[in-house]
Protein backbone atom coordinates (compact mmCIF):
# COMPACT_ATOMS: atom_id res chain seq x y z
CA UNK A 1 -11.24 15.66 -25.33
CA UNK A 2 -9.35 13.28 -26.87
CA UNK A 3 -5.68 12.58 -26.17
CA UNK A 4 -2.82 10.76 -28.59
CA UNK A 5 0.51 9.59 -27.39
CA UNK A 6 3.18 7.38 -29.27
CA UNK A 7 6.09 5.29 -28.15
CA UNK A 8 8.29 2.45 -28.88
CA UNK A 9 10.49 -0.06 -27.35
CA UNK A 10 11.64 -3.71 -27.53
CA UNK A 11 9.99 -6.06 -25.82
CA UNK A 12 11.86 -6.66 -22.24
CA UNK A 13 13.18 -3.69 -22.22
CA UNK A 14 13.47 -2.40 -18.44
CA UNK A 15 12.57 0.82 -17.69
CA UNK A 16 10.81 1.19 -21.01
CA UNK A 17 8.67 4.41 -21.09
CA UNK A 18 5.66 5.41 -23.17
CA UNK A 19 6.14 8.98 -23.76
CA UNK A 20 3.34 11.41 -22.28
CA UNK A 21 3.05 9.06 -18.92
CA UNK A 22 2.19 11.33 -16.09
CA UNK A 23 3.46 10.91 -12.85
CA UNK A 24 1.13 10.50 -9.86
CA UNK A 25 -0.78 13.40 -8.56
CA UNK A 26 0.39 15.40 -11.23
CA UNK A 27 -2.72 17.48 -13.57
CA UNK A 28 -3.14 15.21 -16.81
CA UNK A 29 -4.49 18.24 -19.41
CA UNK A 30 -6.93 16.54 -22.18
CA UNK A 31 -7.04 12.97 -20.91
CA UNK A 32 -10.74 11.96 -21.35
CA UNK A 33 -11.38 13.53 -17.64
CA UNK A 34 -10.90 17.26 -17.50
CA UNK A 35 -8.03 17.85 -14.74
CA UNK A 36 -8.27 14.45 -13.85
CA UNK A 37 -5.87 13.78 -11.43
CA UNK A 38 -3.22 10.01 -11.55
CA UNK A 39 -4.28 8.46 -8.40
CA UNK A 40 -0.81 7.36 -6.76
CA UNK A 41 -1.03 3.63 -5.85
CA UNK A 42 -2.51 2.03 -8.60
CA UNK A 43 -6.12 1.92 -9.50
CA UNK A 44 -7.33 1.34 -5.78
CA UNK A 45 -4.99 3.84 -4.33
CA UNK A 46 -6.30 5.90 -1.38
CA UNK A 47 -5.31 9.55 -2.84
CA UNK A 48 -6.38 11.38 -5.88
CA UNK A 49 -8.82 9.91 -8.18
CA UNK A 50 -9.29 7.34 -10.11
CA UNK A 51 -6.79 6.99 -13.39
CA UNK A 52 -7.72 7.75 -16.97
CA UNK A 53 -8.09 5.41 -19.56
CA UNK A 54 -5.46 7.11 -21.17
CA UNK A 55 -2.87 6.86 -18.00
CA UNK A 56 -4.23 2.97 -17.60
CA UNK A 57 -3.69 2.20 -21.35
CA UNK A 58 0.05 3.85 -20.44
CA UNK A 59 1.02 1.66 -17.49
CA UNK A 60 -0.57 -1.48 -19.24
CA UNK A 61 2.05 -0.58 -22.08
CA UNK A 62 5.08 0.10 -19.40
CA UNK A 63 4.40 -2.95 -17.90
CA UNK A 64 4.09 -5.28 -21.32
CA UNK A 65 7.12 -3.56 -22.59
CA UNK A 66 8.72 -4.32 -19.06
CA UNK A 67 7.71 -8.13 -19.53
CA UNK A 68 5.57 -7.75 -16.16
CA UNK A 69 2.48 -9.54 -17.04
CA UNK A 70 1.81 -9.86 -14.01
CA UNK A 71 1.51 -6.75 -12.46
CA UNK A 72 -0.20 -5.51 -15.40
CA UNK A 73 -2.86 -7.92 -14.59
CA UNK A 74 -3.13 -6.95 -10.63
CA UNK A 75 -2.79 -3.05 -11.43
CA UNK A 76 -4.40 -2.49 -14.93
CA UNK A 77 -7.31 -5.18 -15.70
CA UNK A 78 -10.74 -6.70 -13.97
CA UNK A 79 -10.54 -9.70 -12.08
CA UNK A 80 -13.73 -9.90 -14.76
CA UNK A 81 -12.36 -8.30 -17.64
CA UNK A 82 -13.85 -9.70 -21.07
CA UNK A 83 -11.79 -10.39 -24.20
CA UNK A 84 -12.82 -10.18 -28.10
CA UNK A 85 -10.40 -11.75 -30.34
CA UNK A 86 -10.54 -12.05 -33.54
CA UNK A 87 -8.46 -15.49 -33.73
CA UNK A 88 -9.36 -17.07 -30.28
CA UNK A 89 -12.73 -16.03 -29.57
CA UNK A 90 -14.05 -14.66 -26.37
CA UNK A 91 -11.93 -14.92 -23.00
CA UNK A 92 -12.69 -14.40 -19.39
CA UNK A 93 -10.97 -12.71 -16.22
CA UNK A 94 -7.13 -12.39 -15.86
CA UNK A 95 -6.87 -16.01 -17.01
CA UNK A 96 -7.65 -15.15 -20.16
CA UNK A 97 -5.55 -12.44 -20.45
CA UNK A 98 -2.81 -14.68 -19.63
CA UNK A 99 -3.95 -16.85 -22.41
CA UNK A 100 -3.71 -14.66 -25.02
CA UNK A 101 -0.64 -13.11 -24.20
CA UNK A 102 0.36 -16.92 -24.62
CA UNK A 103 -0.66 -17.32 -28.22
CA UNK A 104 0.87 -13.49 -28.81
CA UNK A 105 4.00 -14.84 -27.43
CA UNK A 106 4.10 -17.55 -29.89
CA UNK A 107 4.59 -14.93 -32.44
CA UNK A 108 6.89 -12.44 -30.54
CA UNK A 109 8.82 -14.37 -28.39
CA UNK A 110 11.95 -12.39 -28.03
CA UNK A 111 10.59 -9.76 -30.50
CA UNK A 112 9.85 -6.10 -30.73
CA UNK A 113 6.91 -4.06 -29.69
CA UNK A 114 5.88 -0.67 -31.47
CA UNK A 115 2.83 1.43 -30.38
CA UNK A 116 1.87 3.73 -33.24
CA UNK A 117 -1.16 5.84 -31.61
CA UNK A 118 -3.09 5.55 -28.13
CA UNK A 119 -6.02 7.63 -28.46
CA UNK A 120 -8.81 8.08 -25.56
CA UNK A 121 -11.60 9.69 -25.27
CA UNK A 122 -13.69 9.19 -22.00
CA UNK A 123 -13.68 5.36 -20.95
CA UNK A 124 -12.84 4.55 -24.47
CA UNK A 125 -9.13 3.87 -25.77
CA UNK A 126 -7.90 2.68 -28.86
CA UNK A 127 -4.48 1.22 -29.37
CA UNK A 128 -2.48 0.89 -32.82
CA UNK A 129 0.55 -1.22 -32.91
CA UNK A 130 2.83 -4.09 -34.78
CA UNK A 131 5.43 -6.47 -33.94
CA UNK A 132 8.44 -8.56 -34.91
CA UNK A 133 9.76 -11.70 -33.91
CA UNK A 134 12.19 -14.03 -35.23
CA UNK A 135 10.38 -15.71 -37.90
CA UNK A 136 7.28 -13.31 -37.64
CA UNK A 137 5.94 -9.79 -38.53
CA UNK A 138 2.58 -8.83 -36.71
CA UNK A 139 1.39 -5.92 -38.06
CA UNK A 140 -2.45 -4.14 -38.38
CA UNK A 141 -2.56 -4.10 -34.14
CA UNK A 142 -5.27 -2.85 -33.13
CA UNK A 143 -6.75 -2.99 -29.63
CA UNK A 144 -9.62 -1.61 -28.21
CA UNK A 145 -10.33 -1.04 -24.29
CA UNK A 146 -13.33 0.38 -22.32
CA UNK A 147 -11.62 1.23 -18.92
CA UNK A 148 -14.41 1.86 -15.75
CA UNK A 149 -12.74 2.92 -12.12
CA UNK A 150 -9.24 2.67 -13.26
CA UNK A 151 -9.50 -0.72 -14.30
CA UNK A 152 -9.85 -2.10 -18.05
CA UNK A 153 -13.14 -3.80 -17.69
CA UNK A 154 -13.27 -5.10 -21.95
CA UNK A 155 -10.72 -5.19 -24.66
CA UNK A 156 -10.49 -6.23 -27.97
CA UNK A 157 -7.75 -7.48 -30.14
CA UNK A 158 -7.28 -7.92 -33.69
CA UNK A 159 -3.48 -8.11 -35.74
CA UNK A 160 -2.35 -10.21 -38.22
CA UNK A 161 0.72 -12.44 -38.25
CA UNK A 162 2.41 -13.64 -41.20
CA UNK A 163 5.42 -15.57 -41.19
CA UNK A 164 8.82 -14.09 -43.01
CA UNK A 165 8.72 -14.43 -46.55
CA UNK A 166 5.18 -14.62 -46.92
């Protein structure tokens, strides 16, 4: 079954929170997994089992929003994770995520994030958003993950940014 959520918040903004997030070890209705339960502690965690693409797609967006690249990277993607971009090609591994936040960051640097749709279904997500910086609009986000063990194993990522005024 698939499963929808939407949310919005500014980019930095602490404590941001996608709307729908379970909490650990609570039931998660609907999420790809029937009665699939959050596994507390992450992906590797040692209770429960292992997260929904939906909950991972949820904590990579708490964590972005947060500005914690970081632990998005340690709790949220494979050390082997592969990247399809429309503008920078294909990327490798959590160095390459890193990467292509870079070039995003160009764009948005003190900017504003705004996820339309998350829908899941299974190990599948898909992720709908747009953007606005400074001098920049990104808009037609669209990402695409396959998450295996609680871990995004491939994404890829398409938007188009277009400076103000044309």
């Amino acid at each position: 079954m698939a499963h929808t959520v939407r949310g919005e918040a500014g980019v930095g903004g602490r404590g941001a929170r996608v709307p729908g997030r379970p909490r650990a070890g609570r039931r998660v209705p609907g999420c790809g997994q029937a009665g699939a339960r959050v596994r507390a502690g992450g992906p590797r965690g040692t209770t429960g089992t292992v997260r929904t693409t939906q909950d991972v797609i949820e904590a990579h967006l708490e964590y972005r929003l947060a500005g914690d690249l970081e632990r998005d990277l340690a709790e949220n993607y494979s050390p082997e994770v592969v990247l399809l971009s429309w503008g920078e090609g294909v990327r490798h591994g959590h160095d390459g995520v890193r990467f292509l936040a870079g070039v995003l960051g160009t764009y948005l640097p003190d900017g504003s994030y705004r996820y339309e749709d998350v829908v899941s279904d299974g190990r599948f997500g898909l992720l709908r958003w747009e953007g606005r910086g400074p001098r920049t609009e990104v808009r037609d986000g669209v990402d695409s993950f396959v998450v295996e063990d609680g871990v995004i194993v491939a994404q890829t990522i398409h938007y188009v940014a277009e400076r103000d005024g044309g």
